[in-house]
PDB file of N, CA and C in Angstrom:
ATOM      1  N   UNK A   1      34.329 -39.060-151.284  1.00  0.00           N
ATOM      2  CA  UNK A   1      34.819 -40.095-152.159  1.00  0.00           C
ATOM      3  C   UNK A   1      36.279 -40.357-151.792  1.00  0.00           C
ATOM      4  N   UNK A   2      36.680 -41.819-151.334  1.00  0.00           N
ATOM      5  CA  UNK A   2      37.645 -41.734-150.929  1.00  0.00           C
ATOM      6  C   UNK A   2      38.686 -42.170-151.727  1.00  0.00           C
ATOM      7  N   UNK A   3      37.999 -42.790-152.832  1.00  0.00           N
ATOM      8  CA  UNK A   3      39.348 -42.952-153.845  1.00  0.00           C
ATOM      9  C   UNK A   3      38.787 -42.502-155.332  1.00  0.00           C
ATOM     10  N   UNK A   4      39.339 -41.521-155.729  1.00  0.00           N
ATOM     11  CA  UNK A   4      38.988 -41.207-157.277  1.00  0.00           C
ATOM     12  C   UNK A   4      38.698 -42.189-158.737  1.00  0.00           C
ATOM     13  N   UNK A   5      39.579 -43.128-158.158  1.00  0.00           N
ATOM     14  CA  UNK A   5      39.159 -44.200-159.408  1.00  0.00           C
ATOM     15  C   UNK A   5      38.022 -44.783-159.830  1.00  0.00           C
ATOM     16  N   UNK A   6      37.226 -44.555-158.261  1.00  0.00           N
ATOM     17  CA  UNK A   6      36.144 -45.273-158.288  1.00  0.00           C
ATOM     18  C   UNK A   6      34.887 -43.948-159.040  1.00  0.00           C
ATOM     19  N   UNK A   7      35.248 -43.266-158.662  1.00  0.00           N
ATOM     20  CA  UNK A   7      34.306 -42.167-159.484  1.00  0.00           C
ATOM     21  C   UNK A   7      34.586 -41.801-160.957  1.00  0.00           C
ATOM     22  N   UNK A   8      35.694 -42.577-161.276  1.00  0.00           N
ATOM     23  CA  UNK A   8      35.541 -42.604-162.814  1.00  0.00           C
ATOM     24  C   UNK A   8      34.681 -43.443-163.055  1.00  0.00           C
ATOM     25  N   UNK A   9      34.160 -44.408-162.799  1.00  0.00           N
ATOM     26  CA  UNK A   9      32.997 -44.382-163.507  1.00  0.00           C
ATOM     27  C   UNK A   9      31.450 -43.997-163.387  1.00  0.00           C
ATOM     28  N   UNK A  10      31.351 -42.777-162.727  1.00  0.00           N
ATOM     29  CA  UNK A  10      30.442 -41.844-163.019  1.00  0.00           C
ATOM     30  C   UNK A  10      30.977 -41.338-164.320  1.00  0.00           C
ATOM     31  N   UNK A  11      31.744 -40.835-164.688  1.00  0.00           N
ATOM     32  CA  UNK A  11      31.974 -40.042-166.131  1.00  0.00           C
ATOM     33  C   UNK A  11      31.054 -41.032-167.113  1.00  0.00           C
ATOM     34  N   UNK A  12      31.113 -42.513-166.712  1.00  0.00           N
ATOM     35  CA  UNK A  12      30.324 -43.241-168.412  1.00  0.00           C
ATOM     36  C   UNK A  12      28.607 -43.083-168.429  1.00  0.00           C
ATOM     37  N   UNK A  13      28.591 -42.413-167.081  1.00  0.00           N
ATOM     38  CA  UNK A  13      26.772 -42.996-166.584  1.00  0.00           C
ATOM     39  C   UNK A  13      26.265 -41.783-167.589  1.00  0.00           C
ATOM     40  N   UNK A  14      25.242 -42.120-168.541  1.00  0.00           N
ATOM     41  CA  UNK A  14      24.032 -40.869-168.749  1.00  0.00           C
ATOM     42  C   UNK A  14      23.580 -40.062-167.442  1.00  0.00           C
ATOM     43  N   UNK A  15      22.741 -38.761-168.379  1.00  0.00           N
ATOM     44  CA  UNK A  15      22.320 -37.834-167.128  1.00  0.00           C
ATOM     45  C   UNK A  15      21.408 -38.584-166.386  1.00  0.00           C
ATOM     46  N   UNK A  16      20.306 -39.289-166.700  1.00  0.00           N
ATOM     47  CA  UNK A  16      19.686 -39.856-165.941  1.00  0.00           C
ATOM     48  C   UNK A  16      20.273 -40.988-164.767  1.00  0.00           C
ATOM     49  N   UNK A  17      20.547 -41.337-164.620  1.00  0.00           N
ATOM     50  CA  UNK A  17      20.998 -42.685-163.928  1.00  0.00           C
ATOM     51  C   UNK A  17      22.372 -41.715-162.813  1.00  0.00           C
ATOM     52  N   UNK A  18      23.068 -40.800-163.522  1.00  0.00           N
ATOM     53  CA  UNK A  18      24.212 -40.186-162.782  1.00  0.00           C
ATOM     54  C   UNK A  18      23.259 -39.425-161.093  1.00  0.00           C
ATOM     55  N   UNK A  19      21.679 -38.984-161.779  1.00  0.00           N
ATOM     56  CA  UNK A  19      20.897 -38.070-160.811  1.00  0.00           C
ATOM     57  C   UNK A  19      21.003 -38.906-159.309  1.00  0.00           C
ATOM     58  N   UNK A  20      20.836 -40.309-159.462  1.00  0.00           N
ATOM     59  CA  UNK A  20      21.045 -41.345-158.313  1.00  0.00           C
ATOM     60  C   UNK A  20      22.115 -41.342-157.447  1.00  0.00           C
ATOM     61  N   UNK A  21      23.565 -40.484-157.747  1.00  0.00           N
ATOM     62  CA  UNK A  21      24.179 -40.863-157.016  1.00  0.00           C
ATOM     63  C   UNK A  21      24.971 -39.486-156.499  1.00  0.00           C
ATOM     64  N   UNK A  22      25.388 -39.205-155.170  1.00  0.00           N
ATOM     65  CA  UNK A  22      25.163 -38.247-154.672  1.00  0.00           C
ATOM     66  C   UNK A  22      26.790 -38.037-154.904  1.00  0.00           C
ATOM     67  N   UNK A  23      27.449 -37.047-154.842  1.00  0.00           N
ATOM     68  CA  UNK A  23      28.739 -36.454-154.840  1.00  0.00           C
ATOM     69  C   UNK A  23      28.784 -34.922-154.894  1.00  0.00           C
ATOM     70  N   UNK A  24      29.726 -34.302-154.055  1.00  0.00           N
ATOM     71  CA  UNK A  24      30.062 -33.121-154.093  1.00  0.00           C
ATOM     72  C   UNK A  24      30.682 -32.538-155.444  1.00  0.00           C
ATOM     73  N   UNK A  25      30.766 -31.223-155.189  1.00  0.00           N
ATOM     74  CA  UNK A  25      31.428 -30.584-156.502  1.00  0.00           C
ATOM     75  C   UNK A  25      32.823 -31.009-156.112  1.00  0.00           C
ATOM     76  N   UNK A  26      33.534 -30.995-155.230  1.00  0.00           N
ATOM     77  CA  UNK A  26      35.126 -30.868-155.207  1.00  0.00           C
ATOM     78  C   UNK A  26      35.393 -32.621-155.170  1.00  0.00           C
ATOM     79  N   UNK A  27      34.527 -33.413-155.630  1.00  0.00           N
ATOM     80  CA  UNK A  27      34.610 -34.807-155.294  1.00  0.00           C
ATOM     81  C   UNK A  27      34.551 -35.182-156.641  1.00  0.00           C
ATOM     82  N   UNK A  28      34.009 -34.262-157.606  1.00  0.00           N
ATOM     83  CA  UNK A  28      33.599 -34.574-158.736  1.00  0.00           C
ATOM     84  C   UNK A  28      34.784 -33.899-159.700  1.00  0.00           C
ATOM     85  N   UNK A  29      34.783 -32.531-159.235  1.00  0.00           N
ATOM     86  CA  UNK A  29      36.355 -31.884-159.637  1.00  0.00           C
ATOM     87  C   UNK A  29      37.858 -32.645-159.608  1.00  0.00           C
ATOM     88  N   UNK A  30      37.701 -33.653-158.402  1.00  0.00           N
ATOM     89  CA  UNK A  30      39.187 -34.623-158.292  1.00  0.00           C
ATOM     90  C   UNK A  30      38.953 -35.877-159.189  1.00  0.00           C
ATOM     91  N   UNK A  31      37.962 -36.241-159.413  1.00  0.00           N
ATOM     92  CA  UNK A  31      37.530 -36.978-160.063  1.00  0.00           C
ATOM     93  C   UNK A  31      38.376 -36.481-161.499  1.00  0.00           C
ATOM     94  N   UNK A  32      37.782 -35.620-162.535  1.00  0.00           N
ATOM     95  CA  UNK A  32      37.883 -34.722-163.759  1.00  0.00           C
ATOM     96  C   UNK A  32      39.642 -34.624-163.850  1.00  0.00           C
ATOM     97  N   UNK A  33      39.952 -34.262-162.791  1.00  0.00           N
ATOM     98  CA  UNK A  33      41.322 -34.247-162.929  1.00  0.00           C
ATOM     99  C   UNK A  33      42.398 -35.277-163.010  1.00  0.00           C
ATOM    100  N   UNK A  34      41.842 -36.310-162.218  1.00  0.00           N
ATOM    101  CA  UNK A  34      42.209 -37.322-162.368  1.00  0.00           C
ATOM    102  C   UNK A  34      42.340 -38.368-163.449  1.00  0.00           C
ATOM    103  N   UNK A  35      41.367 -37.842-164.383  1.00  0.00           N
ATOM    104  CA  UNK A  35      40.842 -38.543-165.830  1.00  0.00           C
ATOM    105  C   UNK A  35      41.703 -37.671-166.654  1.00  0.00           C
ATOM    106  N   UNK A  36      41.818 -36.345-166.641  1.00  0.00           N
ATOM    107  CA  UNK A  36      42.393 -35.734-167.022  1.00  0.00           C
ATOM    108  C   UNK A  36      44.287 -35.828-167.194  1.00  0.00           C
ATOM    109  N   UNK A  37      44.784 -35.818-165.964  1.00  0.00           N
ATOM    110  CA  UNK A  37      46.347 -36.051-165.612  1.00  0.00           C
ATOM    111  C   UNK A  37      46.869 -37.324-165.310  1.00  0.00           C
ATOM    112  N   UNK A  38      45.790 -38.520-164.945  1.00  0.00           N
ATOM    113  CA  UNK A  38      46.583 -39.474-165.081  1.00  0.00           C
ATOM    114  C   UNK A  38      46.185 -40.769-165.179  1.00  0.00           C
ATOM    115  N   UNK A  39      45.654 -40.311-167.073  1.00  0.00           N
ATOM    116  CA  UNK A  39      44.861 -41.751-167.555  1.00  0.00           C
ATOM    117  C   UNK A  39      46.326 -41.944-168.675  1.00  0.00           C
ATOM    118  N   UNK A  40      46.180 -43.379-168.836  1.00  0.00           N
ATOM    119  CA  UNK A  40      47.252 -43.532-169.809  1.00  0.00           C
ATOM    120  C   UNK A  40      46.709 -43.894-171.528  1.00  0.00           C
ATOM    121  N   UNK A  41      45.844 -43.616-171.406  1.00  0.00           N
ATOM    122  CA  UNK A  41      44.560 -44.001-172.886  1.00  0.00           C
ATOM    123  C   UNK A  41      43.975 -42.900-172.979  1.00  0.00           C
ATOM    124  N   UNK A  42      43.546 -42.716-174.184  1.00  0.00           N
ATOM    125  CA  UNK A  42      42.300 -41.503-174.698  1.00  0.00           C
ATOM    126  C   UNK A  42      41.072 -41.387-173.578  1.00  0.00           C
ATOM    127  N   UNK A  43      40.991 -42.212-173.355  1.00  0.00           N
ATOM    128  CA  UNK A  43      39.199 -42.920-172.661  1.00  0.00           C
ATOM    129  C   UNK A  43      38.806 -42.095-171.661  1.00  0.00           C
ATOM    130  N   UNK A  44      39.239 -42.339-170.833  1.00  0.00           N
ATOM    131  CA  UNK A  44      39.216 -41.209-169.612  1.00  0.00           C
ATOM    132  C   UNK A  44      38.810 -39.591-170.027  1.00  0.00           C
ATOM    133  N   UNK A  45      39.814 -39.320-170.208  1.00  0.00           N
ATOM    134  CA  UNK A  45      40.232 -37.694-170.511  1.00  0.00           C
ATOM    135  C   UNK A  45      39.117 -37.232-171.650  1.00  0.00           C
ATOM    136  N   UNK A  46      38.256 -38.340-173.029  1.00  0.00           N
ATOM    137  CA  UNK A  46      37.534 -37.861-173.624  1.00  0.00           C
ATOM    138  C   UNK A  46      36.274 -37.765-172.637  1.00  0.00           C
ATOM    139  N   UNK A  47      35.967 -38.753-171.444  1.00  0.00           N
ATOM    140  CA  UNK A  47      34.815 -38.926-171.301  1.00  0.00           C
ATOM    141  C   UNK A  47      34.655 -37.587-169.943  1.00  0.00           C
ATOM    142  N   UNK A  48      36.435 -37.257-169.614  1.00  0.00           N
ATOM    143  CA  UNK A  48      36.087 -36.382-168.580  1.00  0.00           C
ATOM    144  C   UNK A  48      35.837 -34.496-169.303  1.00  0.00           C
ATOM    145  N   UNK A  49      36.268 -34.951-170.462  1.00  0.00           N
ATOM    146  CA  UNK A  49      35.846 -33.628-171.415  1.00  0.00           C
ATOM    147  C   UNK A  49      34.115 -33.503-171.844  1.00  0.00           C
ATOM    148  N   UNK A  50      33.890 -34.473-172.236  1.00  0.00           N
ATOM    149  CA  UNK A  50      32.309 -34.565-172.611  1.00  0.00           C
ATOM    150  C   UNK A  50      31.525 -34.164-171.204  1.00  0.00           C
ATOM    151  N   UNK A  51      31.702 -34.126-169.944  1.00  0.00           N
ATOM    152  CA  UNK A  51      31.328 -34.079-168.422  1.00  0.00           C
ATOM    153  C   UNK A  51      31.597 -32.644-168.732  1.00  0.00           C
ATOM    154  N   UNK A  52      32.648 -32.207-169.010  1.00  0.00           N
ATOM    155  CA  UNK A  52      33.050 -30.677-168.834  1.00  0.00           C
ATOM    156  C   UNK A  52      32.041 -29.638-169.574  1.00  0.00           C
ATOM    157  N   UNK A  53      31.700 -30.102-170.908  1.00  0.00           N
ATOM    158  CA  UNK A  53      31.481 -29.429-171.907  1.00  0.00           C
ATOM    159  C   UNK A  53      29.959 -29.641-171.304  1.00  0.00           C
ATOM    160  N   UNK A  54      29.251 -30.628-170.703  1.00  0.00           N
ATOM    161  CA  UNK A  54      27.629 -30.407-170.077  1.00  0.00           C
ATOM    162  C   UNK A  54      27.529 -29.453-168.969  1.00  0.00           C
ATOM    163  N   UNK A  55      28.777 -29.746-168.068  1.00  0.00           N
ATOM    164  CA  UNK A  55      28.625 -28.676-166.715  1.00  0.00           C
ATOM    165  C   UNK A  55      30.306 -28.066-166.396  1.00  0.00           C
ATOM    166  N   UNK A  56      29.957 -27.128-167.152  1.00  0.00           N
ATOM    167  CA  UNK A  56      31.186 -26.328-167.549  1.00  0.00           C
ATOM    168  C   UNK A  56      31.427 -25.802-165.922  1.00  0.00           C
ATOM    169  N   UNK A  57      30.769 -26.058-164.460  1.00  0.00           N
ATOM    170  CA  UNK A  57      30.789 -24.961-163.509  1.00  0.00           C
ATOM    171  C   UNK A  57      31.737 -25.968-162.499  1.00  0.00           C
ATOM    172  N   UNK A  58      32.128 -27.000-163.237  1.00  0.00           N
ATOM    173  CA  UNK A  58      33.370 -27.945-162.855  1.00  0.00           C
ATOM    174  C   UNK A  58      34.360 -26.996-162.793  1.00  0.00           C
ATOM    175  N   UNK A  59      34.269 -26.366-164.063  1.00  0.00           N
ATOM    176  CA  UNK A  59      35.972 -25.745-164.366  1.00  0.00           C
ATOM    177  C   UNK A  59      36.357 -24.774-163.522  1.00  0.00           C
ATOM    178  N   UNK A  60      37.690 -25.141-162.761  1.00  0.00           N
ATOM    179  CA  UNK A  60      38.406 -24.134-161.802  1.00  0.00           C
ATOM    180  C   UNK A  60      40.311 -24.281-162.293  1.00  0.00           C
ATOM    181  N   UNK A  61      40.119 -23.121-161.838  1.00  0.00           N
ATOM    182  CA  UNK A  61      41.925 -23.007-162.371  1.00  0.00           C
ATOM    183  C   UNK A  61      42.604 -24.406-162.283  1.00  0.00           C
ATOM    184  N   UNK A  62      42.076 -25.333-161.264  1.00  0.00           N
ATOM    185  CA  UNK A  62      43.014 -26.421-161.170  1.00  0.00           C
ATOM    186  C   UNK A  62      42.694 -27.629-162.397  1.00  0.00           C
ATOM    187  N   UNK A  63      41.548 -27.613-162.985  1.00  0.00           N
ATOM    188  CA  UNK A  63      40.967 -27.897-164.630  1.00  0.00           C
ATOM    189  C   UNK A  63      41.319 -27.403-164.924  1.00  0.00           C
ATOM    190  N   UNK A  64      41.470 -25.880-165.420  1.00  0.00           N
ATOM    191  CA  UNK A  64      41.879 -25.750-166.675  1.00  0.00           C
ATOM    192  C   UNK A  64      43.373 -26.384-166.985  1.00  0.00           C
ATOM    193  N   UNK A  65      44.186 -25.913-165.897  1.00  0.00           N
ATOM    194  CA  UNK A  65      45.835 -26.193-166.036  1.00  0.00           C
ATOM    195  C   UNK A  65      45.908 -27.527-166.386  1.00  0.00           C
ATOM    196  N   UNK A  66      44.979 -28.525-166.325  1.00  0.00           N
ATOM    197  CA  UNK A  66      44.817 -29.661-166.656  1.00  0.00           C
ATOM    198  C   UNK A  66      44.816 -29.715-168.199  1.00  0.00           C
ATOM    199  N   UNK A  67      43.728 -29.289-168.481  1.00  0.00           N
ATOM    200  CA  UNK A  67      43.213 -28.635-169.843  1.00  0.00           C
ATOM    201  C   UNK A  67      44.264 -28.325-170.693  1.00  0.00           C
ATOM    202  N   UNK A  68      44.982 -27.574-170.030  1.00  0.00           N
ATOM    203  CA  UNK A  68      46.646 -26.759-170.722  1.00  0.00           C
ATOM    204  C   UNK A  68      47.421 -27.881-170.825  1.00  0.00           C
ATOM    205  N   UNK A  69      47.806 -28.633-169.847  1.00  0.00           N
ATOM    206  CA  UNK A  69      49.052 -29.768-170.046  1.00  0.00           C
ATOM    207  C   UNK A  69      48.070 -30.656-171.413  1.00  0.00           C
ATOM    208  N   UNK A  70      47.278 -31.004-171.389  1.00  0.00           N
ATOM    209  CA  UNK A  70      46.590 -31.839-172.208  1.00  0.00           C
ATOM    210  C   UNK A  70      46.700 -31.556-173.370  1.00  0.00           C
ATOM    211  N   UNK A  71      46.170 -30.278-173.842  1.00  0.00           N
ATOM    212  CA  UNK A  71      46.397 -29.556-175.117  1.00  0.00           C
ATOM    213  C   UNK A  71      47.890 -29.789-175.723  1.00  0.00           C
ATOM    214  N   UNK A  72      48.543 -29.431-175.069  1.00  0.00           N
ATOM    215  CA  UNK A  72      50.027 -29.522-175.081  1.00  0.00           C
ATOM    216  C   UNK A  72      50.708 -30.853-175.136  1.00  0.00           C
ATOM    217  N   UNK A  73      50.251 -32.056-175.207  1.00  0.00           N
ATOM    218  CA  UNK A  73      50.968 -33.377-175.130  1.00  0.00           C
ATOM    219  C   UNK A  73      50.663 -33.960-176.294  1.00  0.00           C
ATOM    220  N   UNK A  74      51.008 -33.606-177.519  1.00  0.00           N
ATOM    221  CA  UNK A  74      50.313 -34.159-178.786  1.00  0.00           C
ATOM    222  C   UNK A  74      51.134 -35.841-178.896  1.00  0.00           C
ATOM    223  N   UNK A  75      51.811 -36.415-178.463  1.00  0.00           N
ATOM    224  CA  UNK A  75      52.382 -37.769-178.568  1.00  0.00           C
ATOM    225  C   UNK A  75      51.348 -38.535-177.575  1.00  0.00           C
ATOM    226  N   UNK A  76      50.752 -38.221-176.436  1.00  0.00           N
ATOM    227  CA  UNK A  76      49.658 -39.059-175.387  1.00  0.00           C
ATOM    228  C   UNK A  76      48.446 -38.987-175.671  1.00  0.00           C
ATOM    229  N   UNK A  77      48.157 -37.550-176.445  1.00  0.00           N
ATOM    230  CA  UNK A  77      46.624 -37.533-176.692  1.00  0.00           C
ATOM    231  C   UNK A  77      46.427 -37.403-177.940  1.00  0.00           C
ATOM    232  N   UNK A  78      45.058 -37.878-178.223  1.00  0.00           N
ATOM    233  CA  UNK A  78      44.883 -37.816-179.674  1.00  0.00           C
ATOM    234  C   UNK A  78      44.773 -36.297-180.490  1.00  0.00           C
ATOM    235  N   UNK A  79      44.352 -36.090-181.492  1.00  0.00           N
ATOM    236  CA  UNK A  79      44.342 -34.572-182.183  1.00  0.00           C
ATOM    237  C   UNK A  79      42.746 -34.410-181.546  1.00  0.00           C
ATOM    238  N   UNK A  80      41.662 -35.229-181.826  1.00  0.00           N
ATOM    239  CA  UNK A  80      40.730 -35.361-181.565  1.00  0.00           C
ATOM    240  C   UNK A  80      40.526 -34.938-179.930  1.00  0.00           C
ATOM    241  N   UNK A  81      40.981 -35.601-179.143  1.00  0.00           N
ATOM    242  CA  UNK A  81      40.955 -34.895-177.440  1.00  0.00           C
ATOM    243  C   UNK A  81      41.595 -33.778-177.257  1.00  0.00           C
ATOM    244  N   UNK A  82      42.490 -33.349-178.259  1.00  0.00           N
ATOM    245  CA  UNK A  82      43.224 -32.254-177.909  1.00  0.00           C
ATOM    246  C   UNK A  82      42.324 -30.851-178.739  1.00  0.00           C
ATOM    247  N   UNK A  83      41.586 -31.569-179.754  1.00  0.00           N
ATOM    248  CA  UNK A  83      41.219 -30.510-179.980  1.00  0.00           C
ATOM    249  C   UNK A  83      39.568 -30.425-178.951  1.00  0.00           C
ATOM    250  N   UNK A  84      39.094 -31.320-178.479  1.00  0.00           N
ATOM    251  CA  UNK A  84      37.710 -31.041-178.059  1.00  0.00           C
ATOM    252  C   UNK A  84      38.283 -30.152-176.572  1.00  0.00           C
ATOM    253  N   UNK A  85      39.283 -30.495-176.033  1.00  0.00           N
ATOM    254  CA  UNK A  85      40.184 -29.475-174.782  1.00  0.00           C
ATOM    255  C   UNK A  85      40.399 -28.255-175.165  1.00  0.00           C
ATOM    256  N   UNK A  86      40.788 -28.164-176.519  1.00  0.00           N
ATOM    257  CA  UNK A  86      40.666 -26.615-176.847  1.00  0.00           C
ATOM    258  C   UNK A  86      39.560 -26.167-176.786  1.00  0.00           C
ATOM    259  N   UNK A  87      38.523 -26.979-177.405  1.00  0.00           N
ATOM    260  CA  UNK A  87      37.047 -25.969-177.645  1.00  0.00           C
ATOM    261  C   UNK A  87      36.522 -25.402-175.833  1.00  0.00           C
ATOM    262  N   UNK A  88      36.470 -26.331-175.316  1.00  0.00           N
ATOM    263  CA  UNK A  88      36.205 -26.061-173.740  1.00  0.00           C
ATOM    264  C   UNK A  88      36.974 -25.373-172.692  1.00  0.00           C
ATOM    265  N   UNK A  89      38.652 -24.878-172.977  1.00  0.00           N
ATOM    266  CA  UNK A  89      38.885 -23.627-173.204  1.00  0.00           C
ATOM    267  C   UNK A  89      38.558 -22.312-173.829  1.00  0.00           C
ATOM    268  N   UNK A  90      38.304 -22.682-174.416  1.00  0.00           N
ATOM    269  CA  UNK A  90      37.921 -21.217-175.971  1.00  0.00           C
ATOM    270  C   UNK A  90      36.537 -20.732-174.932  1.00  0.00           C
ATOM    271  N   UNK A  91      35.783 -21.939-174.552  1.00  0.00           N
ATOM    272  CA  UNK A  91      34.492 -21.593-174.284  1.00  0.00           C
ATOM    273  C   UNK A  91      34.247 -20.982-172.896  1.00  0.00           C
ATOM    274  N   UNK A  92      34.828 -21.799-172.048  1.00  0.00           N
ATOM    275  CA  UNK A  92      35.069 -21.527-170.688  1.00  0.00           C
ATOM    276  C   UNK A  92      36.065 -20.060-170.618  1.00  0.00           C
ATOM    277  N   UNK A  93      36.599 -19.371-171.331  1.00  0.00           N
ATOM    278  CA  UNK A  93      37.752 -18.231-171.087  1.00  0.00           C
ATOM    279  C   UNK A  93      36.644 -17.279-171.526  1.00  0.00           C
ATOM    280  N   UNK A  94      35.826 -17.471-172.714  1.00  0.00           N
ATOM    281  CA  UNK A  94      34.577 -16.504-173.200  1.00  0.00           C
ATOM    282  C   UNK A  94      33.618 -16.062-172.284  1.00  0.00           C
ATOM    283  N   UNK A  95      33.266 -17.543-171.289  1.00  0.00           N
ATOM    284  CA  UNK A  95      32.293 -17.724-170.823  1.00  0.00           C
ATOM    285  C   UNK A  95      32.604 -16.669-169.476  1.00  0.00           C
ATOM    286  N   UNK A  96      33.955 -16.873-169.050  1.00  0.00           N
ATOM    287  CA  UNK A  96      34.957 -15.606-167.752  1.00  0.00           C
ATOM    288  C   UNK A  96      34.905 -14.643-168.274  1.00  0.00           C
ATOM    289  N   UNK A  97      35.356 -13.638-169.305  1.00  0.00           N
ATOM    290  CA  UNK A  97      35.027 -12.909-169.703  1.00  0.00           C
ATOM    291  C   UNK A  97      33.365 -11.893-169.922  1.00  0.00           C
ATOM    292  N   UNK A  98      32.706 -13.198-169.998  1.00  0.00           N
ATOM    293  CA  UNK A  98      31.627 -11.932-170.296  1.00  0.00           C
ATOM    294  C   UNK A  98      30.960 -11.830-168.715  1.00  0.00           C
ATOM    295  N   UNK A  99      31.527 -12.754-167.706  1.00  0.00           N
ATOM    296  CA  UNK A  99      31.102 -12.732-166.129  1.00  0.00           C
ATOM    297  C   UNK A  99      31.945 -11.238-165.937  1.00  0.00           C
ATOM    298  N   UNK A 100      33.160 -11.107-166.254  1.00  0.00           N
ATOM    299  CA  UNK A 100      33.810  -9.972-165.635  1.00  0.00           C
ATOM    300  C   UNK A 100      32.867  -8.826-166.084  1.00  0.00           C
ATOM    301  N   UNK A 101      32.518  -8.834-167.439  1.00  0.00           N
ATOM    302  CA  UNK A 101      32.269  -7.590-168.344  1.00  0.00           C
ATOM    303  C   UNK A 101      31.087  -7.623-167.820  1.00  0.00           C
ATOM    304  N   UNK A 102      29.872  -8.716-166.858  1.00  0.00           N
ATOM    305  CA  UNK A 102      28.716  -8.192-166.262  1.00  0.00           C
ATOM    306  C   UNK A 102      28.957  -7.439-164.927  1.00  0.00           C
ATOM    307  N   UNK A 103      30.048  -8.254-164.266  1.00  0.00           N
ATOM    308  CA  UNK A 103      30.201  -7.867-163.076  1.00  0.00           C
ATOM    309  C   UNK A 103      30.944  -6.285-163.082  1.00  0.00           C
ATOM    310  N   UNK A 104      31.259  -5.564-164.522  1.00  0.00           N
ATOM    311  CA  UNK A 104      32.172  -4.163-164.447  1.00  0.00           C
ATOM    312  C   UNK A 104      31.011  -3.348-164.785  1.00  0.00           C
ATOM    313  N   UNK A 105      29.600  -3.883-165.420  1.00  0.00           N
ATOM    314  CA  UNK A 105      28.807  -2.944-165.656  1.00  0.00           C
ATOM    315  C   UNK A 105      27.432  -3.019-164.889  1.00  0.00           C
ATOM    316  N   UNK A 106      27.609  -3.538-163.872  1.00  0.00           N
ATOM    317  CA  UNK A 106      26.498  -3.657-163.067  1.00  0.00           C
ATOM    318  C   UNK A 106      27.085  -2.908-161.169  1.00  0.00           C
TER     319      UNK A 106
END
């Protein structure tokens, strides 16, 4: 994908219709981030959170830190995006955690 803008709008497509169109994970990851760090409206960043919260296996340190500045900008984002960024932290840090705690007892 050679320009990210254009893969924002995969974020609006349903699951069905998204199955049609082919993209990598790290194509889809610049994508997320991009919606994420440098939308100037809610729009983006909710629709690249709702993407997150279906396929959480997006999230890599370079999301979350996204995730973090976001949380943190209460004048750009709404309470509403800031709080659905928290939940997908909360979830995604749980979700690392209990990978470590399989991977220490196996």
């Amino acid at each position: 994908m050679n320009d990210v803008r254009g893969g924002l709008l995969l974020l609006e497509l349903d699951e069905n219709t998204l199955e049609k169109y082919t993209y990598s994970l790290e194509d889809m990851r610049n994508v997320v981030i991009h919606a994420l760090s440098e939308s100037v409206s809610n729009y983006w960043p909710e629709l690249a959170l709702k993407w997150l919260q279906k396929r959480p296996e997006y999230i890599d340190s370079d999301v979350l830190y996204c995730i973090e500045d976001l949380i943190k900008d209460k004048k750009k984002y709404s309470q509403k995006v800031r709080h659905q960024a928290i939940k997908i932290r909360k979830d995604f840090l749980k979700l690392d955690a209990l990978k470590e705690f399989v991977n220490k007892t196996v």
